[in-house]
N, C-alpha and C. Protein backbone atom coordinates (compact mmCIF):
# COMPACT_ATOMS: atom_id res chain seq x y z
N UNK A 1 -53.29 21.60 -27.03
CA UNK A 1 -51.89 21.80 -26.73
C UNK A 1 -51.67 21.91 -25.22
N UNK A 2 -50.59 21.53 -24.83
CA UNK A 2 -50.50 21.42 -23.42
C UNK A 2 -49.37 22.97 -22.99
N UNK A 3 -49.72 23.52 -21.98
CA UNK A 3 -48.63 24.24 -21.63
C UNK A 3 -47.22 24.41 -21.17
N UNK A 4 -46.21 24.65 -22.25
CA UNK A 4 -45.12 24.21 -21.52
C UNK A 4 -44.55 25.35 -21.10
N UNK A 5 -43.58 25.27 -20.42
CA UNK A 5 -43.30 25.92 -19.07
C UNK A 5 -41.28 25.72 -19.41
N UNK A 6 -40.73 27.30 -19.54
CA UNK A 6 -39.81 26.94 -18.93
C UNK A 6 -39.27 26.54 -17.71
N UNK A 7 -37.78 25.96 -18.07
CA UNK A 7 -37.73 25.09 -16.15
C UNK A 7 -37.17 26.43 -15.21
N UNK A 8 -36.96 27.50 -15.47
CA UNK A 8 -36.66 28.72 -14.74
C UNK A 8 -38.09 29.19 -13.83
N UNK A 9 -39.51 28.73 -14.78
CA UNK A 9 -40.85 29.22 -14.59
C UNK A 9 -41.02 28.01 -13.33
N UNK A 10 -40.89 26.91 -14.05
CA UNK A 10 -41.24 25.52 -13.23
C UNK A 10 -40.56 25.56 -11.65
N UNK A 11 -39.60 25.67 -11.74
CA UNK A 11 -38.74 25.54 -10.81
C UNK A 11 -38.93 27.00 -9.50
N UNK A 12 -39.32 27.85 -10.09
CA UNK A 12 -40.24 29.17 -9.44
C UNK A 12 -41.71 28.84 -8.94
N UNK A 13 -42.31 28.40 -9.47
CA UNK A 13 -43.71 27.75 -8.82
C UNK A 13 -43.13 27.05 -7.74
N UNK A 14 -42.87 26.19 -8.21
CA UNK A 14 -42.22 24.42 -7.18
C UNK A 14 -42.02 25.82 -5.72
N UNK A 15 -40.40 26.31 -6.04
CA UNK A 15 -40.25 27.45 -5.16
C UNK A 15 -41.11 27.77 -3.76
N UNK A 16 -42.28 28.31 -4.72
CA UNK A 16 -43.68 29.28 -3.97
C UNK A 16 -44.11 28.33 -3.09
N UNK A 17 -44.10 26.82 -3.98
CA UNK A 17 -45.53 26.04 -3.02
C UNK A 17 -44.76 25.71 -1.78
N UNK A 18 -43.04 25.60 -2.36
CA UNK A 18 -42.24 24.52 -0.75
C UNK A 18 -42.49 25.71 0.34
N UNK A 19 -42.75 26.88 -0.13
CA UNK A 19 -42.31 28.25 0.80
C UNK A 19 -43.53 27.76 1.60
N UNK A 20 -44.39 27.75 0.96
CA UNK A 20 -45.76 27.64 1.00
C UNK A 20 -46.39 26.75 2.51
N UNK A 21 -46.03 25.53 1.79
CA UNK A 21 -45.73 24.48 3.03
C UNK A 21 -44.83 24.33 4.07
N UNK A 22 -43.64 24.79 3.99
CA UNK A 22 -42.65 25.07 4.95
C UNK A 22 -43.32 26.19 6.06
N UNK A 23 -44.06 27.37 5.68
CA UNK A 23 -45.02 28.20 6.30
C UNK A 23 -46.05 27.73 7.15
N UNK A 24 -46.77 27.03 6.36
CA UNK A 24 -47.92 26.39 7.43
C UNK A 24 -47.07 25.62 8.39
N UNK A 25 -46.34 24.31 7.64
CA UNK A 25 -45.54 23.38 8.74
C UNK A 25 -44.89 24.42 10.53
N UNK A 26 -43.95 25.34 9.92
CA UNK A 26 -43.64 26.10 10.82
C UNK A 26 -44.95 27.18 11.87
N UNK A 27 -46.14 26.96 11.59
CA UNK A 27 -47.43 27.82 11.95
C UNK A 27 -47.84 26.48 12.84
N UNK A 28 -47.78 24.96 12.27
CA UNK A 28 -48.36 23.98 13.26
C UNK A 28 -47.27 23.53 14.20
N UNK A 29 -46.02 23.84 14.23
CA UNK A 29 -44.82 23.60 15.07
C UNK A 29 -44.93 24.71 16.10
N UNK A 30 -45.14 26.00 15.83
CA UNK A 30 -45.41 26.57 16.60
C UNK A 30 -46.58 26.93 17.61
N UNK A 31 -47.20 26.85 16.87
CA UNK A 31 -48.47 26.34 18.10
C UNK A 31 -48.39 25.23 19.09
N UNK A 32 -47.80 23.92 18.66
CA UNK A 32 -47.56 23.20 19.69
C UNK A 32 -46.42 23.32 20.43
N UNK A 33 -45.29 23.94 20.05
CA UNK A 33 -44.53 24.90 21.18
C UNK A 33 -45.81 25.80 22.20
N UNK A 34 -46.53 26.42 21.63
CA UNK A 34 -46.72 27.51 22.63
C UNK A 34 -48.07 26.57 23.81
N UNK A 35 -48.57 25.39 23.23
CA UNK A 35 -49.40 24.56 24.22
C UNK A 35 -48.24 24.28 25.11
N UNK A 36 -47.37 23.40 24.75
CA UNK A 36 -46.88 22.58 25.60
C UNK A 36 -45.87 23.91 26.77
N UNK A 37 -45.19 25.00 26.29
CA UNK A 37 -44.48 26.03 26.79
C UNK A 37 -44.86 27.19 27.21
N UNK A 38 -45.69 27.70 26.43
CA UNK A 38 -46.28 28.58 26.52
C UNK A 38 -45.21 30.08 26.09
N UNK A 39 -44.80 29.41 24.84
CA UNK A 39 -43.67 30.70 24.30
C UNK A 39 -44.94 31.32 23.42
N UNK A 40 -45.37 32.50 22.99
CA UNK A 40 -45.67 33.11 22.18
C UNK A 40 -45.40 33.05 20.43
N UNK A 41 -46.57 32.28 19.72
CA UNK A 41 -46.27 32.12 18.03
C UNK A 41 -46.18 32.91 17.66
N UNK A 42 -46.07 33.98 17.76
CA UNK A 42 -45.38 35.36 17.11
C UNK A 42 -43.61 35.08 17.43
N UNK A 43 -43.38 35.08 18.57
CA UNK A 43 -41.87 35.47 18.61
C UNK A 43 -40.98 33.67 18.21
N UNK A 44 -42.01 32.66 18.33
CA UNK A 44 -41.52 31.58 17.53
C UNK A 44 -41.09 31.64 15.60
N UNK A 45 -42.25 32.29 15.10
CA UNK A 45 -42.38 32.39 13.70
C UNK A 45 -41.31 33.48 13.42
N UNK A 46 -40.86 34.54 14.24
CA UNK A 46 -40.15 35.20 13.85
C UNK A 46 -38.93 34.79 14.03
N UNK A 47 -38.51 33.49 15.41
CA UNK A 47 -36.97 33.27 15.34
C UNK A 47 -36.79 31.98 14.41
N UNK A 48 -38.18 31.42 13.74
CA UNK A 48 -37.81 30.60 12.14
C UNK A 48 -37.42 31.61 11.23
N UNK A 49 -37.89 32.52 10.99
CA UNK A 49 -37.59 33.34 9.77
C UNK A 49 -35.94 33.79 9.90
N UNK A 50 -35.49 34.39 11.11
CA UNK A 50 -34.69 34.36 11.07
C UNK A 50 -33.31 33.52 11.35
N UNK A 51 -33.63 32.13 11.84
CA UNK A 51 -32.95 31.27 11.18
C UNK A 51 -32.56 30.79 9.82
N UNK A 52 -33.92 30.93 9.03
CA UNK A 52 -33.94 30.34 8.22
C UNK A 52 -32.79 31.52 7.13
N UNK A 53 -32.71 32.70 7.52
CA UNK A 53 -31.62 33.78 6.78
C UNK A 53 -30.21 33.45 7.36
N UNK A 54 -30.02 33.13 8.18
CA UNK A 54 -28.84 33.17 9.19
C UNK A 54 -28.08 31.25 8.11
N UNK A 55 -28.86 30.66 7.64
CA UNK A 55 -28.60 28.92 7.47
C UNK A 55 -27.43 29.19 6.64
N UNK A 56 -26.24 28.85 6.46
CA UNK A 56 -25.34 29.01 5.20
C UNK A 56 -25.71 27.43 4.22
N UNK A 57 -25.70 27.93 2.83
CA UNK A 57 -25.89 26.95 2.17
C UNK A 57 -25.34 25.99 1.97
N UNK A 58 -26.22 24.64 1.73
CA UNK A 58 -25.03 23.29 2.04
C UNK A 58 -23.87 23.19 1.52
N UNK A 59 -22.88 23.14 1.92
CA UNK A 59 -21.48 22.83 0.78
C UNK A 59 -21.77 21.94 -0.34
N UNK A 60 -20.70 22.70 -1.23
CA UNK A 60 -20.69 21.99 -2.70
C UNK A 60 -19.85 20.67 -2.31
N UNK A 61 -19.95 19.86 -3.10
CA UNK A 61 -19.09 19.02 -3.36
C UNK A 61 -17.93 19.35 -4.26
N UNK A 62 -16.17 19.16 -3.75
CA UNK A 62 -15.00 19.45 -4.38
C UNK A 62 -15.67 18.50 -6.30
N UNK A 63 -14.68 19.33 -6.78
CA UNK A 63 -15.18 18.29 -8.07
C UNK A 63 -14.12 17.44 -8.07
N UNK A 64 -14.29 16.60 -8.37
CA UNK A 64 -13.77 15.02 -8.75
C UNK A 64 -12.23 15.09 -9.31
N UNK A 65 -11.33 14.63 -8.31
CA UNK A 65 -9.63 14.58 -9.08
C UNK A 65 -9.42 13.61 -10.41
N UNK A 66 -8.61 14.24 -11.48
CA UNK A 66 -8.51 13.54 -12.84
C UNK A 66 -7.74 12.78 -12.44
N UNK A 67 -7.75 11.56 -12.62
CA UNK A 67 -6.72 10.37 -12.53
C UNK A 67 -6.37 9.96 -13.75
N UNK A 68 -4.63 10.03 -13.83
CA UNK A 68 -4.34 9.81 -15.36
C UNK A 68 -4.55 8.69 -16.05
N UNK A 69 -5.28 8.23 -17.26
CA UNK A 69 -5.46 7.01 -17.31
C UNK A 69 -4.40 6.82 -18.11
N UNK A 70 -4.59 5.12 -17.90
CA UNK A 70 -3.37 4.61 -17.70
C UNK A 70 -2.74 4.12 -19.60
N UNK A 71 -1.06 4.00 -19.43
CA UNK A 71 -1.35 4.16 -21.17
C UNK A 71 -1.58 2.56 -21.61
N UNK A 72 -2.20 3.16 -22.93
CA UNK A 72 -2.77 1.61 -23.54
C UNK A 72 -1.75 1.85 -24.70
N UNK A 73 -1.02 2.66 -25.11
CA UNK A 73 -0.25 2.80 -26.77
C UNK A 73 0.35 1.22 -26.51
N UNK A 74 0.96 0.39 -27.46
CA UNK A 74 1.76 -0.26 -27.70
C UNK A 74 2.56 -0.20 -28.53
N UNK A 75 3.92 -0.46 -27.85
CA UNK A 75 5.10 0.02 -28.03
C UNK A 75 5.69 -0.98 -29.15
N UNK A 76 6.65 -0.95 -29.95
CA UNK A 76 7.31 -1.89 -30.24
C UNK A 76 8.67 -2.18 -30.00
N UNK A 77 9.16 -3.23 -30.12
CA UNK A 77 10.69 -3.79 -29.05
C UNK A 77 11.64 -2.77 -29.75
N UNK A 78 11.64 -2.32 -31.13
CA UNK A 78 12.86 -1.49 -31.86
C UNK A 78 12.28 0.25 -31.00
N UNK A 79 11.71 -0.03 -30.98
CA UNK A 79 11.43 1.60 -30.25
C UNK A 79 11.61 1.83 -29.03
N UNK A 80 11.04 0.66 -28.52
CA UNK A 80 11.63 0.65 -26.74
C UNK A 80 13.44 0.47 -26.47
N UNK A 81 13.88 -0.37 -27.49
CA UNK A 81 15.48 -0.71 -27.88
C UNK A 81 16.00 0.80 -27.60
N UNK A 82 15.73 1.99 -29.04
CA UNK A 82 16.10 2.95 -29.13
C UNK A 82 15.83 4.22 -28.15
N UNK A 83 14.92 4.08 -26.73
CA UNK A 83 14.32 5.16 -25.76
C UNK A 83 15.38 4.88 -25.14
N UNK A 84 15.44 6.18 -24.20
CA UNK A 84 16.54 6.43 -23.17
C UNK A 84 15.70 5.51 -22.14
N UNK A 85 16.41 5.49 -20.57
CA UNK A 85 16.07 4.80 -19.39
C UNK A 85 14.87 5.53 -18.63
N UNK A 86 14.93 6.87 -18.83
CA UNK A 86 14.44 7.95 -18.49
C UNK A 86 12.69 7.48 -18.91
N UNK A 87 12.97 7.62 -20.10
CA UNK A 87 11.50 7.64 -20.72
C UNK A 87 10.93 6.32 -20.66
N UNK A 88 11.41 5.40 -20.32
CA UNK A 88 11.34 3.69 -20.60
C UNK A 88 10.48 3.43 -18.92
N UNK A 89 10.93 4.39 -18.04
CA UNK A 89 10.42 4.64 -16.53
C UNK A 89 8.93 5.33 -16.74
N UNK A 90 9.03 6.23 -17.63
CA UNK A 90 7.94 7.08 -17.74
C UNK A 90 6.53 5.68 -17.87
N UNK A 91 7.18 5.25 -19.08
CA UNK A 91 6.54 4.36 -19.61
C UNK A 91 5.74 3.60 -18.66
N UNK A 92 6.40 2.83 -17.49
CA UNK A 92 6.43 2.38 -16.66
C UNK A 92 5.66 2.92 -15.53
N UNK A 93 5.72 3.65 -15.13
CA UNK A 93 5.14 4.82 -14.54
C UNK A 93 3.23 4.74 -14.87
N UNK A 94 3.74 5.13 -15.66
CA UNK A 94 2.25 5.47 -16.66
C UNK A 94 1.51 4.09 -16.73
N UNK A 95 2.07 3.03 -17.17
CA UNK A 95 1.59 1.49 -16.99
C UNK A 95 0.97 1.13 -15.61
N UNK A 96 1.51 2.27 -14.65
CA UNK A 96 1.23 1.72 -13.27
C UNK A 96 1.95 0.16 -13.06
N UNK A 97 3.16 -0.08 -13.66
CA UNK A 97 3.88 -1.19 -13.38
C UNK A 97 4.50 -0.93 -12.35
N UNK A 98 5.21 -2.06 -10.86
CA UNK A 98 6.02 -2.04 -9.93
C UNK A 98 7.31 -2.43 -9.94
N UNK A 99 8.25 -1.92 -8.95
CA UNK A 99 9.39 -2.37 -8.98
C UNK A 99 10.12 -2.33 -10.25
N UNK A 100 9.97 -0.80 -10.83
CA UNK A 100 11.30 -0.65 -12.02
C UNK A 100 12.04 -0.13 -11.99
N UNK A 101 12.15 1.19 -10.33
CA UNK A 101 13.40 1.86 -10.86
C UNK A 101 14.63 1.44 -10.82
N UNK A 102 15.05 0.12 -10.31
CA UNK A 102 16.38 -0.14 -10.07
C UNK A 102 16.64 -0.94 -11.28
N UNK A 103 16.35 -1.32 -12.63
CA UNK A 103 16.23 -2.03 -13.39
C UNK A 103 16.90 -1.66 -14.80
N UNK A 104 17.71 -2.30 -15.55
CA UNK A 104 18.72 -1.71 -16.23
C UNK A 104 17.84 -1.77 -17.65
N UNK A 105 18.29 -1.07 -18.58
CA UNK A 105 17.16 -1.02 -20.19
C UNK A 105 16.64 -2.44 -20.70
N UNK A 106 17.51 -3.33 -20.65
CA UNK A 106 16.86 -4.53 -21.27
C UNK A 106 15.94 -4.96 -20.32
N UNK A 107 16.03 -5.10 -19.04
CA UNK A 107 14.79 -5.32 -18.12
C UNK A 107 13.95 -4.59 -18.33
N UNK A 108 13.74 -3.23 -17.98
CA UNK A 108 12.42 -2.12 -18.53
C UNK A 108 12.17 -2.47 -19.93
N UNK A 109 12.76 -3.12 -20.84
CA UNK A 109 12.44 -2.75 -22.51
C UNK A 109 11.40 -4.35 -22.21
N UNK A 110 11.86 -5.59 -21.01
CA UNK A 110 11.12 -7.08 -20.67
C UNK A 110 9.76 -6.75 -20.18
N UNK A 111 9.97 -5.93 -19.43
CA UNK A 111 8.99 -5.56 -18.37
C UNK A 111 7.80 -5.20 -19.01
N UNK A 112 8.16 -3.65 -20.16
CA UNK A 112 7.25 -3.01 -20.69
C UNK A 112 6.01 -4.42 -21.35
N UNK A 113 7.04 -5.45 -22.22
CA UNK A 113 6.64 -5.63 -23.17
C UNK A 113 6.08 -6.63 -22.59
N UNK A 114 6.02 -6.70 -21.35
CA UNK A 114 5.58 -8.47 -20.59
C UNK A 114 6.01 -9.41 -20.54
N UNK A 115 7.41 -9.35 -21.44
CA UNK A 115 7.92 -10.92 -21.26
C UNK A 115 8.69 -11.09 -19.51
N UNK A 116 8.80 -10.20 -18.93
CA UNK A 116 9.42 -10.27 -18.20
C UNK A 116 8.64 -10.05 -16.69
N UNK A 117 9.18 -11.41 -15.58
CA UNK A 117 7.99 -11.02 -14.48
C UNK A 117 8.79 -10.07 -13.63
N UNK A 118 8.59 -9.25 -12.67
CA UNK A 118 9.52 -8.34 -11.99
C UNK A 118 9.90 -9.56 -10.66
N UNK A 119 11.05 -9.65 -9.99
CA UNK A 119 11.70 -10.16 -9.09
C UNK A 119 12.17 -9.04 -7.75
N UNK A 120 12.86 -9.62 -6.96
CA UNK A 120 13.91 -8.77 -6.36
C UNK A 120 14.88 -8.70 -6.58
N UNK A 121 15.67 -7.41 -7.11
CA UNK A 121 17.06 -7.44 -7.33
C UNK A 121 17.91 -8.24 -6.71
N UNK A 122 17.99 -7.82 -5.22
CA UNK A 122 18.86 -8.93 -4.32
C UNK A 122 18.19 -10.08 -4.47
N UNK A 123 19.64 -10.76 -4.47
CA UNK A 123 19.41 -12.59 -4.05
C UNK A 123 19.14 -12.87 -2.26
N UNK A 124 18.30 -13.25 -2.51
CA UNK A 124 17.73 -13.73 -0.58
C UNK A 124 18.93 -14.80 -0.09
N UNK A 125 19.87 -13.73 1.09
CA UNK A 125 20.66 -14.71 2.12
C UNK A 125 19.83 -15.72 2.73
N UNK A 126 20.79 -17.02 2.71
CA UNK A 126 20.00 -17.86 3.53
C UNK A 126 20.50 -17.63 4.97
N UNK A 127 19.20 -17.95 5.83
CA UNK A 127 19.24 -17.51 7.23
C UNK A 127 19.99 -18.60 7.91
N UNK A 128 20.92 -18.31 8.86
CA UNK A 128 21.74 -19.41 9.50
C UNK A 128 21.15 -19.39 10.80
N UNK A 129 20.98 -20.05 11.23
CA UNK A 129 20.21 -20.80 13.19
C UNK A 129 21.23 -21.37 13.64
N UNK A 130 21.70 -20.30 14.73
CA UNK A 130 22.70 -21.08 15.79
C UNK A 130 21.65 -21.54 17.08
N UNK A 131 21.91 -22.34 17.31
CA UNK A 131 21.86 -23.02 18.05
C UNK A 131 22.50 -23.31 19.84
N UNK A 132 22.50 -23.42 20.85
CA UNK A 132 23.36 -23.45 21.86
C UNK A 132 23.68 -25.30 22.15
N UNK A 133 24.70 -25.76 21.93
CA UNK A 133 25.28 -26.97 22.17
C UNK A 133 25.62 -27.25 23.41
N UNK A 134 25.19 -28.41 24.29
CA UNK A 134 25.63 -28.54 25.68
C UNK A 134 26.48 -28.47 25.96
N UNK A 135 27.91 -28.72 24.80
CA UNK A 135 29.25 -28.74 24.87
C UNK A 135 29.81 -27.40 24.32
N UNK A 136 29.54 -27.36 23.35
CA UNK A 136 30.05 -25.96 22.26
C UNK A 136 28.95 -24.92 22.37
N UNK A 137 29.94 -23.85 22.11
CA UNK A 137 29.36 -22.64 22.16
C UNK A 137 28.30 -22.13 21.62
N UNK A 138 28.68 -22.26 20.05
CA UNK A 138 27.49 -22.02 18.85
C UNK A 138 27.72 -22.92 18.01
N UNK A 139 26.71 -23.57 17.37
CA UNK A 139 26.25 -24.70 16.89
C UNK A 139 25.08 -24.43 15.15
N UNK A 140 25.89 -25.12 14.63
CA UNK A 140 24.98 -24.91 12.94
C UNK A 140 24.05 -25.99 12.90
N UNK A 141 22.95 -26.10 13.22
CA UNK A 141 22.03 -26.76 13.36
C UNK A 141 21.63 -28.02 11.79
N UNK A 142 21.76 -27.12 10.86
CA UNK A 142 21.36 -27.56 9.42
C UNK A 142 22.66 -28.96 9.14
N UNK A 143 23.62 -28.69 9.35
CA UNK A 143 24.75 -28.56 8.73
C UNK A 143 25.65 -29.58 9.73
N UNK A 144 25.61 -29.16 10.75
CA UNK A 144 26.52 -29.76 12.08
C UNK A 144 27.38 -28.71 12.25
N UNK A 145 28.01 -28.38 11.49
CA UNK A 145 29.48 -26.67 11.85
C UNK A 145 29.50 -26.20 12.89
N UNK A 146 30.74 -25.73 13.74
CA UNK A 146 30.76 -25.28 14.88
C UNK A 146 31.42 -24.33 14.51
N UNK A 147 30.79 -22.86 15.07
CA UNK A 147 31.57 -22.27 15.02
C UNK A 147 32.35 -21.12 16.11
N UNK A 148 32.82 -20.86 16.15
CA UNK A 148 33.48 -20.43 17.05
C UNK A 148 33.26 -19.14 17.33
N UNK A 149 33.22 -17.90 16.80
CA UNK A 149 32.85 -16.76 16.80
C UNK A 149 32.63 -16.25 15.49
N UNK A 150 32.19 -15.00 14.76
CA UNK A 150 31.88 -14.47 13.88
C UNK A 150 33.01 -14.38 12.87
N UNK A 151 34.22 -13.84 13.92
CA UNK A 151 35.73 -13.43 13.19
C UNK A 151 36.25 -14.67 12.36
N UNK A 152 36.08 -15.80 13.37
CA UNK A 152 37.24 -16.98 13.49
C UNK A 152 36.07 -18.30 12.30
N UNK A 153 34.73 -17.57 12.40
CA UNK A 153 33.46 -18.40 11.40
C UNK A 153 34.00 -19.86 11.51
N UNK A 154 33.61 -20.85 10.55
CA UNK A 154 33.90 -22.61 11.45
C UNK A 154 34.71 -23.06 11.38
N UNK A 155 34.96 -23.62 12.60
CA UNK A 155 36.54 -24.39 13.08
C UNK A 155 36.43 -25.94 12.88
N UNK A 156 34.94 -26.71 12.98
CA UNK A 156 35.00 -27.60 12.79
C UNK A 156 33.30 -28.24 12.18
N UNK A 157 33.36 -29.81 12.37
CA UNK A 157 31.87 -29.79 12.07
C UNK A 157 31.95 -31.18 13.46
N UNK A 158 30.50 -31.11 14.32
CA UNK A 158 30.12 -31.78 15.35
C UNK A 158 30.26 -32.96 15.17
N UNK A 159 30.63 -34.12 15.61
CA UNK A 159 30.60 -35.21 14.87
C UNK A 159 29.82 -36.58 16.23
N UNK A 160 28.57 -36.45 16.42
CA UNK A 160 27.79 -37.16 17.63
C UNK A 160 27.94 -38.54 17.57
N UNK A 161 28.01 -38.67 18.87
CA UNK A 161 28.60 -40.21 19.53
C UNK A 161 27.63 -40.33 20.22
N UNK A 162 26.60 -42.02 20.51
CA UNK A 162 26.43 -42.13 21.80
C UNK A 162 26.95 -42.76 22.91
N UNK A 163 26.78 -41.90 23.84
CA UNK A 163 26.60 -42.34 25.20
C UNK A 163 28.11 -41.29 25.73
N UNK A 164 28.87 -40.78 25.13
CA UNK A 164 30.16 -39.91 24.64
C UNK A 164 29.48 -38.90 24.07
N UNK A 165 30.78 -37.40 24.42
CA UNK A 165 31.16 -36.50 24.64
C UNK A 165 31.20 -36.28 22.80
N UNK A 166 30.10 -35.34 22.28
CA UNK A 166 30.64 -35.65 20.57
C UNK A 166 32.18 -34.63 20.57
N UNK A 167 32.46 -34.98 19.42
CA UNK A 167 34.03 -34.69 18.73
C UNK A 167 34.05 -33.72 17.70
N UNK A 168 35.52 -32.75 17.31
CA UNK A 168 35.23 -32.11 16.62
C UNK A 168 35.98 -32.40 15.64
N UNK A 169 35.27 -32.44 14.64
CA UNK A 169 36.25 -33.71 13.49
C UNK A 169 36.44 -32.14 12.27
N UNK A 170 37.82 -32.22 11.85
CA UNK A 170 38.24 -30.98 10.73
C UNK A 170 37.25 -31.11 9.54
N UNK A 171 37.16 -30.25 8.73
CA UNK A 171 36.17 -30.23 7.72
C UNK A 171 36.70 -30.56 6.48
N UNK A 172 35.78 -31.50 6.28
CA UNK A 172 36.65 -31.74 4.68
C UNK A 172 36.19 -31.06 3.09
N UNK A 173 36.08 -31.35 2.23
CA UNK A 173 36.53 -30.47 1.09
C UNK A 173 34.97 -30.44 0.35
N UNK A 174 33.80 -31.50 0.73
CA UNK A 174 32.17 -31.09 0.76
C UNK A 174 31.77 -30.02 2.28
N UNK A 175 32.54 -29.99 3.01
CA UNK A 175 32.19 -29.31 3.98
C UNK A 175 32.51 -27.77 3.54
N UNK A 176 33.56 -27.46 3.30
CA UNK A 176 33.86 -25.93 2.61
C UNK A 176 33.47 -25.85 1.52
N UNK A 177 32.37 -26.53 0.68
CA UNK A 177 31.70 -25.82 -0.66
C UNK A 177 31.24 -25.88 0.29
N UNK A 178 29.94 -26.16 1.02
CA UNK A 178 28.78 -26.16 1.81
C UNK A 178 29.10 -24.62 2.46
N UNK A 179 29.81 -24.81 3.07
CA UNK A 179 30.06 -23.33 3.61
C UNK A 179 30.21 -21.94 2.61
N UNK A 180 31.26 -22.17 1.84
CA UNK A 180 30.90 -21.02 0.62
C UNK A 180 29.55 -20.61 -0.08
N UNK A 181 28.60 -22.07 -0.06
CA UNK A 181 27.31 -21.99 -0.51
C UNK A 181 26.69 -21.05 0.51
N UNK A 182 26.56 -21.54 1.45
CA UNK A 182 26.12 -20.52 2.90
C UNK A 182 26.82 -19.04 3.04
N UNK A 183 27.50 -19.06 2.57
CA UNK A 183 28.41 -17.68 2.87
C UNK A 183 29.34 -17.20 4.25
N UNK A 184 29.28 -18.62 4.94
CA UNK A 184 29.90 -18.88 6.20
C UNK A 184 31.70 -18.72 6.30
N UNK A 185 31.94 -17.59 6.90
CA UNK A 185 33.47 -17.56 7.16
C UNK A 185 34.12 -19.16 7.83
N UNK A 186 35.57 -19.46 6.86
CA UNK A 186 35.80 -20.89 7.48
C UNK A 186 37.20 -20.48 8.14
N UNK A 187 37.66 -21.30 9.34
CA UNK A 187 38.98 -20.81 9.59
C UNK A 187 39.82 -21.54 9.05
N UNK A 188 41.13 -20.75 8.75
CA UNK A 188 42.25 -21.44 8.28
C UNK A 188 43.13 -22.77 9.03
N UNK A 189 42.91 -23.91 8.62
CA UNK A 189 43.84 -24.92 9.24
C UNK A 189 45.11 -24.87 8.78
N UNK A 190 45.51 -23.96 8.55
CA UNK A 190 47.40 -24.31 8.15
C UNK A 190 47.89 -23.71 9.31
């Protein structure tokens, strides 16, 4: 039969021998302090010992933050139908899904269920580029439109000539959808 050993016993030996060796180690460290210095291995061995009381023990490690996992239930569309907005967020929330709080129930009830990809609420303005015209002030590059200031938005559209001074020809009735499409203030010709 072999001897077994509780690990309270085991771990108490182990103990003795590291003491053990840590002792001598610190007995051959100090001696070669006292060749090379000439400090005394007595008052070396005694300022290990009392280091070695003075050491605070290594820090623990914090234990580990619970991260909620994430929900797997599946829902069905009559149940998500019947949840408030409130809880339909939770839902959402908990999915670790983006971009829901601005989103009205039938979107969160799309979202939950995946049929639905998330967007941006707002519709993206298209960006207008003025331009500086050798003749005119501000200039619609895309388009030709001139416009005049912000208030007074377009008075006309550029109309280029060569070898001549271009002209500003009135806008006709594809020119003001174009502009409503843009969102461009037009001025009144009456």
């Amino acid at each position: 039969f072999k001897n077994k050993m509780s690990l309270k016993d085991y771990l108490m030996q182990n103990q003795a021998s590291m003491k053990e060796w840590l002792t001598t180690r610190d007995r051959i460290i100090a001696q070669k302090i006292f060749e090379a210095y000439c400090i005394p291995v007595d008052d070396l061995l005694k300022c290990f010992e009392e280091q070695e009381s003075t050491e605070k023990p290594p820090k623990q490690r914090p234990p580990p933050i619970k991260v909620p996992v994430e929900d797997k239930k599946e829902y069905t569309e009559s149940y998500l139908q019947n949840s408030n907005i409130k809880d339909l967020k939770k839902i959402c929330k908990s999915r670790k899904l983006k971009k829901y709080s601005k989103l009205g129930k039938k979107d969160l009830v799309a979202l939950i269920l995946g049929k639905k990809q998330v967007c941006s609420p707002k519709e993206d303005k298209p960006k207008v580029i003025l331009r500086k015209h050798p003749y005119f002030k501000d200039y619609f590059v895309h388009t030709g439109f001139l416009i005049k200031t912000k208030k007074e938005g377009v008075v006309g559209k550029v109309e280029k000539r060569e070898g001549e001074t271009p002209l500003i020809v009135p806008l006709v009735e594809a020119d003001l959808v174009k502009c409503k499409a843009l969102r461009l203030p037009v001025k009144d010709s009456t």
